[in-house]
PDB file of N, CA and C in Angstrom:
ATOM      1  N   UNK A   1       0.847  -1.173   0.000  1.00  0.00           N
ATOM      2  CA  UNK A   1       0.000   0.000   0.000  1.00  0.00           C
ATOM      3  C   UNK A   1       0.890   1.233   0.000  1.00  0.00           C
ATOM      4  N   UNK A   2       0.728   2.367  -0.811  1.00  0.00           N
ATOM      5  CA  UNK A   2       1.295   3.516  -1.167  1.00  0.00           C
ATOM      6  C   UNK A   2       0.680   4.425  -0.467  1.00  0.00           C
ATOM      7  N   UNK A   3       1.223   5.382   0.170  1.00  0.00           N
ATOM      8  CA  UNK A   3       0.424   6.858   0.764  1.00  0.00           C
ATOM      9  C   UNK A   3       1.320   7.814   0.065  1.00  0.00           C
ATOM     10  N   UNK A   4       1.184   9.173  -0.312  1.00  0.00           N
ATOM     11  CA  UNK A   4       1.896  10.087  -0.137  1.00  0.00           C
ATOM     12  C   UNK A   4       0.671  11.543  -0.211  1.00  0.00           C
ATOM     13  N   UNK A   5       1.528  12.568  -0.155  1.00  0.00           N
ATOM     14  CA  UNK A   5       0.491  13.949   0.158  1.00  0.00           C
ATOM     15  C   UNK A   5       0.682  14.702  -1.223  1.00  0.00           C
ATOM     16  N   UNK A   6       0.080  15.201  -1.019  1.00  0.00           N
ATOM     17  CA  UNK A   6      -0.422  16.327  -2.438  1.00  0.00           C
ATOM     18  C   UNK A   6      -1.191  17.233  -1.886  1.00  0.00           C
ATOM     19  N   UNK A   7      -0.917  18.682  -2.543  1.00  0.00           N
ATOM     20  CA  UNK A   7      -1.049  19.917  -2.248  1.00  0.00           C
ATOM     21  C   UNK A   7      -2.574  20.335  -2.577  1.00  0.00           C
ATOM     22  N   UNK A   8      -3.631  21.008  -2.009  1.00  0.00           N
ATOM     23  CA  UNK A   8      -5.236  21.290  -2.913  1.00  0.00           C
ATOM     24  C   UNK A   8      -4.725  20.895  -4.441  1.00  0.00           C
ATOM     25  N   UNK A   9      -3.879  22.777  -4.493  1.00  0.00           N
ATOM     26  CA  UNK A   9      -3.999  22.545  -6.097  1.00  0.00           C
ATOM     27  C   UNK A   9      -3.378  20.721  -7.091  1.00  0.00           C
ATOM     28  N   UNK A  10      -2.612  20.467  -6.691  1.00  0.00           N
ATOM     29  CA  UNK A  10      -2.245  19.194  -6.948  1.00  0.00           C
ATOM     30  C   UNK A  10      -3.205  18.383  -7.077  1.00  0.00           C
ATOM     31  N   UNK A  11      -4.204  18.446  -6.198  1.00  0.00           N
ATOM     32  CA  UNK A  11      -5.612  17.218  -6.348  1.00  0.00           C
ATOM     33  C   UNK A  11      -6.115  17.644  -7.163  1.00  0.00           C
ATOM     34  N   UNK A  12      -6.697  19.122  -7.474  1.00  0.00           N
ATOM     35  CA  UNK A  12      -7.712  18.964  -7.991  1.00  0.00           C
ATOM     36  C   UNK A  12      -7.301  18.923  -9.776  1.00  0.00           C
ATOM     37  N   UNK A  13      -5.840  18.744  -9.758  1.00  0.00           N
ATOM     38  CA  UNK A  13      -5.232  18.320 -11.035  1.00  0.00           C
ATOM     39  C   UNK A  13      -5.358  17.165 -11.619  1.00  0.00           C
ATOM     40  N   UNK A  14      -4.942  16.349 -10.259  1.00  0.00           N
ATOM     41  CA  UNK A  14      -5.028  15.014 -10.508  1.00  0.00           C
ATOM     42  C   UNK A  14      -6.765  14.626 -10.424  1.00  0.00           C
ATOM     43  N   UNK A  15      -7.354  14.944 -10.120  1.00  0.00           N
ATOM     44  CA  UNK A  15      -9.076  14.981 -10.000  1.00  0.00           C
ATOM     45  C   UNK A  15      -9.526  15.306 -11.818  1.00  0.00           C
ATOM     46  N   UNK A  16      -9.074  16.419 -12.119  1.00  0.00           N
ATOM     47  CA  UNK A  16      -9.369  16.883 -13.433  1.00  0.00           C
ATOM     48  C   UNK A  16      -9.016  15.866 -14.189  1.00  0.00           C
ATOM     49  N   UNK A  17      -7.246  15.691 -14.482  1.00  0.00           N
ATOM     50  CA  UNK A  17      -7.339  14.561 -15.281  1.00  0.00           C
ATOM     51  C   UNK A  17      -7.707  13.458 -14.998  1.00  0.00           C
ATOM     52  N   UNK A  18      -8.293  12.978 -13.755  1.00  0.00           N
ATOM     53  CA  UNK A  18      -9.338  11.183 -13.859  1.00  0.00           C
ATOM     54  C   UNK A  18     -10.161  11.352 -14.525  1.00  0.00           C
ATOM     55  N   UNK A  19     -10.641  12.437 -14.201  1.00  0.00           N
ATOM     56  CA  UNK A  19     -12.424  13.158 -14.871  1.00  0.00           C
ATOM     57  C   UNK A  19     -11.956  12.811 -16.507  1.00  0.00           C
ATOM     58  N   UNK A  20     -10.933  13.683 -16.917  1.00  0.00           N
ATOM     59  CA  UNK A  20     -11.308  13.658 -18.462  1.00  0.00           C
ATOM     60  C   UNK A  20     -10.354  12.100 -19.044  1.00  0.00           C
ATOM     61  N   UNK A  21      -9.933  11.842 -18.111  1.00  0.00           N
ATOM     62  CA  UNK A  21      -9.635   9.774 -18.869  1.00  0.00           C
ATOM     63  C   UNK A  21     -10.864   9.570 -18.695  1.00  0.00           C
ATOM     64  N   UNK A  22     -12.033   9.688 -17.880  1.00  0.00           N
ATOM     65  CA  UNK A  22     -13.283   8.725 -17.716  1.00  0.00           C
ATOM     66  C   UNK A  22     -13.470   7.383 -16.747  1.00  0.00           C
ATOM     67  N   UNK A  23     -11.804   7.693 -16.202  1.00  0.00           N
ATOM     68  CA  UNK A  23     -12.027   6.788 -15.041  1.00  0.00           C
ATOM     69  C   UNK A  23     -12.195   7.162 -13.789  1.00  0.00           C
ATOM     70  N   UNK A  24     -13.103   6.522 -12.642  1.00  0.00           N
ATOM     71  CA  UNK A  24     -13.912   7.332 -11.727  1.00  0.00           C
ATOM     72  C   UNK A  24     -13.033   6.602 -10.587  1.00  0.00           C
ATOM     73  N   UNK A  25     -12.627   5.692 -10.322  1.00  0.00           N
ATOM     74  CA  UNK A  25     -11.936   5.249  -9.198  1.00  0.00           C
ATOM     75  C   UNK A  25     -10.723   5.871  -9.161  1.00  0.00           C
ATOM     76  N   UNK A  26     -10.228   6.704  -7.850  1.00  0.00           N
ATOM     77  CA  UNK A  26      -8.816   7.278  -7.798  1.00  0.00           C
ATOM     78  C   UNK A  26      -7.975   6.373  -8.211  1.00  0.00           C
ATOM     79  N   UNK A  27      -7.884   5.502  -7.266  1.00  0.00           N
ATOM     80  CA  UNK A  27      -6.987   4.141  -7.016  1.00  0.00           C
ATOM     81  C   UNK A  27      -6.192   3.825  -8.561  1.00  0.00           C
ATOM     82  N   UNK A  28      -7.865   3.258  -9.363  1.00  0.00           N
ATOM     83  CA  UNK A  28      -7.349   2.840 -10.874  1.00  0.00           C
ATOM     84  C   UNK A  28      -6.659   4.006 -11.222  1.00  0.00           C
ATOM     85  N   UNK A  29      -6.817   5.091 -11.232  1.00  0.00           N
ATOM     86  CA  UNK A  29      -6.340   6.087 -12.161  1.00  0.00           C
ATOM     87  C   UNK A  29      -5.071   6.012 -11.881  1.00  0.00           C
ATOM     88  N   UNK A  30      -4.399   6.187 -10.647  1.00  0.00           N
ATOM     89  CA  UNK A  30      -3.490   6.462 -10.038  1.00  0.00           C
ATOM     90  C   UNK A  30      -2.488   5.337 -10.268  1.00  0.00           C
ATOM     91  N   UNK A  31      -2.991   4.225 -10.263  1.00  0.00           N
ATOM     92  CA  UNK A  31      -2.408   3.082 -10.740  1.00  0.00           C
ATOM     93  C   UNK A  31      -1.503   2.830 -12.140  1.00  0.00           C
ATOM     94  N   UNK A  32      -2.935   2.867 -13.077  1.00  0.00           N
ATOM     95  CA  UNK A  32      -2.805   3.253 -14.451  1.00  0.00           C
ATOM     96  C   UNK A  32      -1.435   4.028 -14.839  1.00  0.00           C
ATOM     97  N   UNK A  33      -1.744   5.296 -14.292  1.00  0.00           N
ATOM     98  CA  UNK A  33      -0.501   6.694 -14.520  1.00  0.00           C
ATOM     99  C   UNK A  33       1.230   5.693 -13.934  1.00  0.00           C
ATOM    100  N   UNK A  34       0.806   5.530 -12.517  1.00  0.00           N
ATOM    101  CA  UNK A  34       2.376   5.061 -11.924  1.00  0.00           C
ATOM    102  C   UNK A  34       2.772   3.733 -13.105  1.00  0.00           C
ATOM    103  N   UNK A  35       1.588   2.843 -13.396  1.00  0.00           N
ATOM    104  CA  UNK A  35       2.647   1.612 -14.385  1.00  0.00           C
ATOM    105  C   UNK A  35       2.556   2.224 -15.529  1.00  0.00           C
ATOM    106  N   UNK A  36       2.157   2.753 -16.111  1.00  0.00           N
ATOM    107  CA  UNK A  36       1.929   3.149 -17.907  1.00  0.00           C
ATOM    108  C   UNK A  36       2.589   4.410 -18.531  1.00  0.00           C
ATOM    109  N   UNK A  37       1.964   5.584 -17.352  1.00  0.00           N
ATOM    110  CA  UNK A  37       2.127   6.900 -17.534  1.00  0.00           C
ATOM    111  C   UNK A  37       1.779   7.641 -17.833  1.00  0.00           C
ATOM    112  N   UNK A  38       0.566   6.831 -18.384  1.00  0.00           N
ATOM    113  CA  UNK A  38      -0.880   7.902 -19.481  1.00  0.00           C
ATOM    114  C   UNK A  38      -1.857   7.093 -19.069  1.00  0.00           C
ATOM    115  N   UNK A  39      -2.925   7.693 -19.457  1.00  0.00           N
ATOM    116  CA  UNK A  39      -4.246   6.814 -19.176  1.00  0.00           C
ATOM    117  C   UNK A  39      -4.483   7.659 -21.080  1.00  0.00           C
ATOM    118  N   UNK A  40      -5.188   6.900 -21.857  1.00  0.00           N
ATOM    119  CA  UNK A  40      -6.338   6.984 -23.104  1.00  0.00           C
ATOM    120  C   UNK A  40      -7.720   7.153 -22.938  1.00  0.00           C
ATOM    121  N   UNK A  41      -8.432   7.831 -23.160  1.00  0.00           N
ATOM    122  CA  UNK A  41     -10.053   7.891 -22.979  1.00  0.00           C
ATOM    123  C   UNK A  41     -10.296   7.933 -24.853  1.00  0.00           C
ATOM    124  N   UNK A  42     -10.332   6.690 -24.945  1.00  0.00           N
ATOM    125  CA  UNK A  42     -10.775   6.572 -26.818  1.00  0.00           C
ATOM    126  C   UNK A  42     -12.358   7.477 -27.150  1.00  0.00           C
ATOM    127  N   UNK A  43     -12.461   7.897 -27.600  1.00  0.00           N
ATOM    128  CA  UNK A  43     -13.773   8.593 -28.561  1.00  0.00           C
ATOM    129  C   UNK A  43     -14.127   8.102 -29.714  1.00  0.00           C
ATOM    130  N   UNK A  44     -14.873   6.843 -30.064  1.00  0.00           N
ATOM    131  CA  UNK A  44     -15.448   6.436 -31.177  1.00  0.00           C
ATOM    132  C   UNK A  44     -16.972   7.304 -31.728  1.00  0.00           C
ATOM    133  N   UNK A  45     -16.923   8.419 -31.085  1.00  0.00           N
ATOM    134  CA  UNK A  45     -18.332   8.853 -31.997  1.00  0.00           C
ATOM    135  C   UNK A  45     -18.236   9.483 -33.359  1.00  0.00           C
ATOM    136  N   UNK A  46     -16.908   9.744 -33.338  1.00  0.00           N
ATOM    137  CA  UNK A  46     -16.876  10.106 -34.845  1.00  0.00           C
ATOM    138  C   UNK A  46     -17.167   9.160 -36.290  1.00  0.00           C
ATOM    139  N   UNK A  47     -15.990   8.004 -35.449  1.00  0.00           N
ATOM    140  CA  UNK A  47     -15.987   6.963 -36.627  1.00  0.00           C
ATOM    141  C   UNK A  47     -17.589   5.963 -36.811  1.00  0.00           C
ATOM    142  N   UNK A  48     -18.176   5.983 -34.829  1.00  0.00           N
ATOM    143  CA  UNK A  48     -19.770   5.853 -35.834  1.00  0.00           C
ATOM    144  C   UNK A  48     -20.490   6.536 -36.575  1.00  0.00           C
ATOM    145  N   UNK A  49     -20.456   7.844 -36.251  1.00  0.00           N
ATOM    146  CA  UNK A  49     -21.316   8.755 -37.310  1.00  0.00           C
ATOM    147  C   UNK A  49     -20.775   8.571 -38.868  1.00  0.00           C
ATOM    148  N   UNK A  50     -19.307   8.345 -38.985  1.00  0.00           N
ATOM    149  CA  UNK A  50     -19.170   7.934 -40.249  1.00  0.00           C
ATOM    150  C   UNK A  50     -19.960   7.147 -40.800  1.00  0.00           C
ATOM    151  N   UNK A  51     -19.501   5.572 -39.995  1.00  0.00           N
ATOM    152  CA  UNK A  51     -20.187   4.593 -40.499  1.00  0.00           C
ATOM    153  C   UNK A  51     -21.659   4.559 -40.366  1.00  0.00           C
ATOM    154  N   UNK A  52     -22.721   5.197 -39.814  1.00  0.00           N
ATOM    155  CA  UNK A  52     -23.627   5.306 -40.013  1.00  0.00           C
ATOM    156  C   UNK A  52     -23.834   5.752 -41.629  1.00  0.00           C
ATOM    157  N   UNK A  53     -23.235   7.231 -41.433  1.00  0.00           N
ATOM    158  CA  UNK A  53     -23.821   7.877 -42.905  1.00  0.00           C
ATOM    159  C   UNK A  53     -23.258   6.851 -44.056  1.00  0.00           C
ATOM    160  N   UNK A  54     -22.292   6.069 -43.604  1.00  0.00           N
ATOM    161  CA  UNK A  54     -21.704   5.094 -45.155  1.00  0.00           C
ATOM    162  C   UNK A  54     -23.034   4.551 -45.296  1.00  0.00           C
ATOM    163  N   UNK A  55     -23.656   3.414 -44.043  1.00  0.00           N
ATOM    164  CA  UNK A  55     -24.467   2.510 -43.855  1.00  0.00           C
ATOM    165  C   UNK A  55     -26.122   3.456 -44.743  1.00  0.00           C
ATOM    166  N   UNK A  56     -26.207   4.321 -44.655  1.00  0.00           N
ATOM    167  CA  UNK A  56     -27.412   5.435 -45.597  1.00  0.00           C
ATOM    168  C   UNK A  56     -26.677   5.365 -46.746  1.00  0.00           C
ATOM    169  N   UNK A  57     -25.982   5.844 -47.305  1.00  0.00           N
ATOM    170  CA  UNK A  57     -25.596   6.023 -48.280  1.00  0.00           C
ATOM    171  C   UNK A  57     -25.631   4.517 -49.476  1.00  0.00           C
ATOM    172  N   UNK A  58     -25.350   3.915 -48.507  1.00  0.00           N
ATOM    173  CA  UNK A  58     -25.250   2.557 -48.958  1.00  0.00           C
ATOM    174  C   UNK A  58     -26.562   1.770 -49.855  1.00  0.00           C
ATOM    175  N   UNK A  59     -27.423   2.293 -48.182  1.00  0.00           N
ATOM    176  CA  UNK A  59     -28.994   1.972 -48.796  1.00  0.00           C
ATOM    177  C   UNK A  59     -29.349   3.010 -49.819  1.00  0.00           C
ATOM    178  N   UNK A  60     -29.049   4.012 -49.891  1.00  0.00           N
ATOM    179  CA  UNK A  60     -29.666   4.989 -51.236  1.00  0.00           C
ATOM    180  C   UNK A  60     -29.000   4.285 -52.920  1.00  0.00           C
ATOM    181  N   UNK A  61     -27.705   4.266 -52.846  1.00  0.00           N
ATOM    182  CA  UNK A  61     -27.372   3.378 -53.550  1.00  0.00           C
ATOM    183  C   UNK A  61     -27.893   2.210 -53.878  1.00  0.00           C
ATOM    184  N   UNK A  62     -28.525   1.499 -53.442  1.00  0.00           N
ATOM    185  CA  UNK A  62     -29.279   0.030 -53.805  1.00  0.00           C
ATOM    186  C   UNK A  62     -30.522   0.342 -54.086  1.00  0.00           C
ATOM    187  N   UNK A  63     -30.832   1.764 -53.634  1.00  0.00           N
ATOM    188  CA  UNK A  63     -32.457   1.913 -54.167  1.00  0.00           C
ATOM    189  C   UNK A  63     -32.188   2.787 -55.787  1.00  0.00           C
ATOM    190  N   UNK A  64     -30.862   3.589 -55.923  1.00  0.00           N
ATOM    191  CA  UNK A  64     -30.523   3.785 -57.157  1.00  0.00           C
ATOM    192  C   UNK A  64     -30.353   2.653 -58.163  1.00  0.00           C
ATOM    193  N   UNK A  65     -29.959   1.728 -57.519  1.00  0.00           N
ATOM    194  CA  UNK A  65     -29.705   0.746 -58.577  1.00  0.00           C
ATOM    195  C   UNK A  65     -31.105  -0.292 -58.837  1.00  0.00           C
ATOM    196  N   UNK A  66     -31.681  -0.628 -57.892  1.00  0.00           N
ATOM    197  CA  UNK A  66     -33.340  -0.730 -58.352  1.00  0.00           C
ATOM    198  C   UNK A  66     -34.054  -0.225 -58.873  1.00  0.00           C
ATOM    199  N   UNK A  67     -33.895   1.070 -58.782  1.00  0.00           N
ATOM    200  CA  UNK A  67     -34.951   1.866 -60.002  1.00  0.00           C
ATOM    201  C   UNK A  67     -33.899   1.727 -61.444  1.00  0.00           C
ATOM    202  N   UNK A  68     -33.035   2.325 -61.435  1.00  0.00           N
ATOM    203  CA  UNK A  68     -31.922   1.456 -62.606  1.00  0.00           C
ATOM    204  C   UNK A  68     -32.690   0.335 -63.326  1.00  0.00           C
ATOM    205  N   UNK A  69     -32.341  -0.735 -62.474  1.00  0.00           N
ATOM    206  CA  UNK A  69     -33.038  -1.847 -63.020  1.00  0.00           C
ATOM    207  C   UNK A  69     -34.577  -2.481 -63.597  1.00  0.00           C
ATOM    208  N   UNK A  70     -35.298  -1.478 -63.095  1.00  0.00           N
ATOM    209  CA  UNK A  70     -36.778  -1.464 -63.466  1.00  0.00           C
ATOM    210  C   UNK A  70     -36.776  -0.438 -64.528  1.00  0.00           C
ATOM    211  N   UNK A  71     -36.162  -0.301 -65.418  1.00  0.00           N
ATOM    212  CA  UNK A  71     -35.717   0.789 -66.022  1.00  0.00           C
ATOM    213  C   UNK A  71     -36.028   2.252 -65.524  1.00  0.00           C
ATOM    214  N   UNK A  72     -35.940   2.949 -64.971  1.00  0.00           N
ATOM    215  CA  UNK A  72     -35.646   4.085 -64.369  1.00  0.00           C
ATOM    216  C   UNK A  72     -35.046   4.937 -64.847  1.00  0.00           C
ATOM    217  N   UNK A  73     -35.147   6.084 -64.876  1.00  0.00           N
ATOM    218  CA  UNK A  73     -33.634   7.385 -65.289  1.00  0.00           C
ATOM    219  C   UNK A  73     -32.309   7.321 -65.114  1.00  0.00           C
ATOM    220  N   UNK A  74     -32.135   6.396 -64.012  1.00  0.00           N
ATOM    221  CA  UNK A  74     -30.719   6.322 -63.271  1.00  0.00           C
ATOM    222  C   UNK A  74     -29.748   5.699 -64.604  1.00  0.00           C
ATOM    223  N   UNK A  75     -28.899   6.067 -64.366  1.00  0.00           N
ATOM    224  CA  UNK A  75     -28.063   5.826 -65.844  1.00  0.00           C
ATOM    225  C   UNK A  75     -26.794   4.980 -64.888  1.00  0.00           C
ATOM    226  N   UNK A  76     -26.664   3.545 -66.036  1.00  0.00           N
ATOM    227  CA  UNK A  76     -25.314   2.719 -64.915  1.00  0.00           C
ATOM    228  C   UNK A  76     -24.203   3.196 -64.486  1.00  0.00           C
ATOM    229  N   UNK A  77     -23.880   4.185 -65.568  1.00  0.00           N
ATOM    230  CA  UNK A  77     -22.195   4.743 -65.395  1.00  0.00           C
ATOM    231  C   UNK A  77     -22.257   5.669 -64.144  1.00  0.00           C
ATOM    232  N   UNK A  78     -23.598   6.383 -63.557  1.00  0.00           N
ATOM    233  CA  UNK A  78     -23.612   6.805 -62.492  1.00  0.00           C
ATOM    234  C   UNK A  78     -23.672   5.981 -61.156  1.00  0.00           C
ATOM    235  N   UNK A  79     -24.361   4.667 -61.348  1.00  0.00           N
ATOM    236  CA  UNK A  79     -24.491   3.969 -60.560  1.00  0.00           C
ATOM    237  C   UNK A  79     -22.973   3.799 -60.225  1.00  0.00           C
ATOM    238  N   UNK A  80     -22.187   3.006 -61.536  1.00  0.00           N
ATOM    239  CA  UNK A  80     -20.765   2.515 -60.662  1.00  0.00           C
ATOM    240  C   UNK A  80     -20.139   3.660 -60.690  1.00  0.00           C
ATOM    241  N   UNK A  81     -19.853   5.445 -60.772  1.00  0.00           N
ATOM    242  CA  UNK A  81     -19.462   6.399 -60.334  1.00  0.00           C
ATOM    243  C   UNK A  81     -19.588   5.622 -58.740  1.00  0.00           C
ATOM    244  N   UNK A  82     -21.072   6.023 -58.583  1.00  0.00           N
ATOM    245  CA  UNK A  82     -21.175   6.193 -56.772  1.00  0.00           C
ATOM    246  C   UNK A  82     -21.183   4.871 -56.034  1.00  0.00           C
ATOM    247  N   UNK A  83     -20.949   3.556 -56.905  1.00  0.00           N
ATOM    248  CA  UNK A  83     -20.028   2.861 -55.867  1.00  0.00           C
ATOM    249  C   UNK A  83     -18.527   2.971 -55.857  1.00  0.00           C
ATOM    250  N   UNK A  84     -18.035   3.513 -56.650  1.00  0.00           N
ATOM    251  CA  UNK A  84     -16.632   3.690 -56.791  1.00  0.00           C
ATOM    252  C   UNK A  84     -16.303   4.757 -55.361  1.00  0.00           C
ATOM    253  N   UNK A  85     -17.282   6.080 -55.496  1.00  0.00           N
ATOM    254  CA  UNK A  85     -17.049   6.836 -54.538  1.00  0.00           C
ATOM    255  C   UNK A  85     -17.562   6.153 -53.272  1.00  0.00           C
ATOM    256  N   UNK A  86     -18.177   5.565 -52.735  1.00  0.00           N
ATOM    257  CA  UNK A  86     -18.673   4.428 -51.786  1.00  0.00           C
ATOM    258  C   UNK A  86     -17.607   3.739 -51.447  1.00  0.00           C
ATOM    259  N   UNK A  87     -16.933   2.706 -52.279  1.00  0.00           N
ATOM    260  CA  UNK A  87     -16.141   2.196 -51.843  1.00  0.00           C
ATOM    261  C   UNK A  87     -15.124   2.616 -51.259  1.00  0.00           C
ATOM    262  N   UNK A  88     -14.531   3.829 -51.868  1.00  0.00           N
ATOM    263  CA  UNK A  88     -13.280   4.642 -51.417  1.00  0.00           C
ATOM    264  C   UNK A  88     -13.554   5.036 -50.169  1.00  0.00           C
ATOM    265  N   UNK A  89     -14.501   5.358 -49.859  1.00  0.00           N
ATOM    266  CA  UNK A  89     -15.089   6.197 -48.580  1.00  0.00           C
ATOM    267  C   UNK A  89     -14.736   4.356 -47.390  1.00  0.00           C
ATOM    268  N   UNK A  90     -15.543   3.560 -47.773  1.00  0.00           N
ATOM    269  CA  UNK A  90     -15.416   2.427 -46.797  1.00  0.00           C
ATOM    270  C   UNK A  90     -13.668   2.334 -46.119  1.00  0.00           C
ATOM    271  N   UNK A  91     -13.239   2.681 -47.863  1.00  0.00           N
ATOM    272  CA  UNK A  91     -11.676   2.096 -47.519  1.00  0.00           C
ATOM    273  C   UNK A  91     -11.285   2.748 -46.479  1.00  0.00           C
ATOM    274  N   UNK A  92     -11.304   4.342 -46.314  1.00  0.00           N
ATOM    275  CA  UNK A  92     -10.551   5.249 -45.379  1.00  0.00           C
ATOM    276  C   UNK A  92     -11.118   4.609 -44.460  1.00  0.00           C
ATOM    277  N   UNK A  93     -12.663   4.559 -44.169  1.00  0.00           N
ATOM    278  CA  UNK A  93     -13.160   3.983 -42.560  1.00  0.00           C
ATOM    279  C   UNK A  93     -12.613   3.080 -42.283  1.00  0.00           C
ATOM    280  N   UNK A  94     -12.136   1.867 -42.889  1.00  0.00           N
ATOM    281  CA  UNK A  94     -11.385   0.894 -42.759  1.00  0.00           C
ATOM    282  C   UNK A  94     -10.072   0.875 -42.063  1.00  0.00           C
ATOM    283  N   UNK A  95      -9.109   1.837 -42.577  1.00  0.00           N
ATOM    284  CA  UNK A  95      -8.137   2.732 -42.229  1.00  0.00           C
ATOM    285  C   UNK A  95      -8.059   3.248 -40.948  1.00  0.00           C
ATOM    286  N   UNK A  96      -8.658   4.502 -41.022  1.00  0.00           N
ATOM    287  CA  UNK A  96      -9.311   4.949 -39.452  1.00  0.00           C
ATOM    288  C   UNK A  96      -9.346   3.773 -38.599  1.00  0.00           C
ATOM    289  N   UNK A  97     -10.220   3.177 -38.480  1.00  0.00           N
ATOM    290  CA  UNK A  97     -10.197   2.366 -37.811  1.00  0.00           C
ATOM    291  C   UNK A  97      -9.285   1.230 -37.267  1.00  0.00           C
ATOM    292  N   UNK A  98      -8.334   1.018 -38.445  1.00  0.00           N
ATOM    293  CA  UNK A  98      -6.844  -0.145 -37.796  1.00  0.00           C
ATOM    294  C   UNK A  98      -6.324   0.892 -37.467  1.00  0.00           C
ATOM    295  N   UNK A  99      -5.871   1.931 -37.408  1.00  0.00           N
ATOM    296  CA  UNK A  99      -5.206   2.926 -36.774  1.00  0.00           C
ATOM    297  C   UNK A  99      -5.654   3.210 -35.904  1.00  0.00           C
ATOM    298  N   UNK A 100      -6.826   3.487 -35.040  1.00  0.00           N
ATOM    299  CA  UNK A 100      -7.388   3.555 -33.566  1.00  0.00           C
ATOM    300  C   UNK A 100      -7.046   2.506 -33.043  1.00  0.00           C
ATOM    301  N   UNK A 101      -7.197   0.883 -33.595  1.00  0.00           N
ATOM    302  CA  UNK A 101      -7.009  -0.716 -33.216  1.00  0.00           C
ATOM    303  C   UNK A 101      -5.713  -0.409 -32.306  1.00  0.00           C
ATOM    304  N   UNK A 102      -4.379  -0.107 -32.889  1.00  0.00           N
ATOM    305  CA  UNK A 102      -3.515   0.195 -32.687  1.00  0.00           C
ATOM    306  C   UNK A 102      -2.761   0.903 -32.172  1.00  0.00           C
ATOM    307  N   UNK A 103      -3.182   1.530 -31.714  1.00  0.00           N
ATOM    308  CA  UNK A 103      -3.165   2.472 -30.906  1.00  0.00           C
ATOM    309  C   UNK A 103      -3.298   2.132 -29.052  1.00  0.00           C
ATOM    310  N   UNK A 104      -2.245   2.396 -27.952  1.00  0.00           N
ATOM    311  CA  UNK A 104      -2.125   1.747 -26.991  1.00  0.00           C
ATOM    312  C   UNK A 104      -3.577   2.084 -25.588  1.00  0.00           C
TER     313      UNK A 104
END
């Protein structure tokens, strides 16, 4: 078991940064910092909102290509335009994402 003292301002430093890692137990935090040296608080809301809007986009695309196919206005070379741009878009999320994986 470890004790030592710390000054107000000192706590409420070390208080601030538990708060913004997201971890609520002193102990862990304190732990964390002495073996590691950092604590990470990951933020995936970006990369879902991506993948949401891919996941829409996706479906608009398949309803382009159904009316396409019932003969419709939709013209093919636009269709595979916007899976081409679709796909590219997946790839980066793809990306993004092994690069967060990886990350300690």
């Amino acid at each position: 078991m470890l004790h030592f003292r710390v000054s107000p301002t000192e706590l409420e430093c070390i208080q601030k940064k538990m708060e913004d890692s997201g971890i609520r137990s002193m102990s862990a935090y304190l732990r964390k910092m002495a073996l590691n040296g950092y604590c990470i608080n990951y933020n995936y809301d970006y990369p879902r909102q991506i993948s949401t809007l891919l996941r829409r986009c996706s479906n608009n695309l398949n309803q382009y290509a159904r009316k396409a196919n019932e003969g419709g206005s939709i013209y093919a070379a636009d269709i595979r335009d916007l899976q081409a741009r679709l796909d590219e878009i997946w790839e980066k999320q793809k990306e993004s994402l092994q690069v967060l994986a990886k990350l300690p």
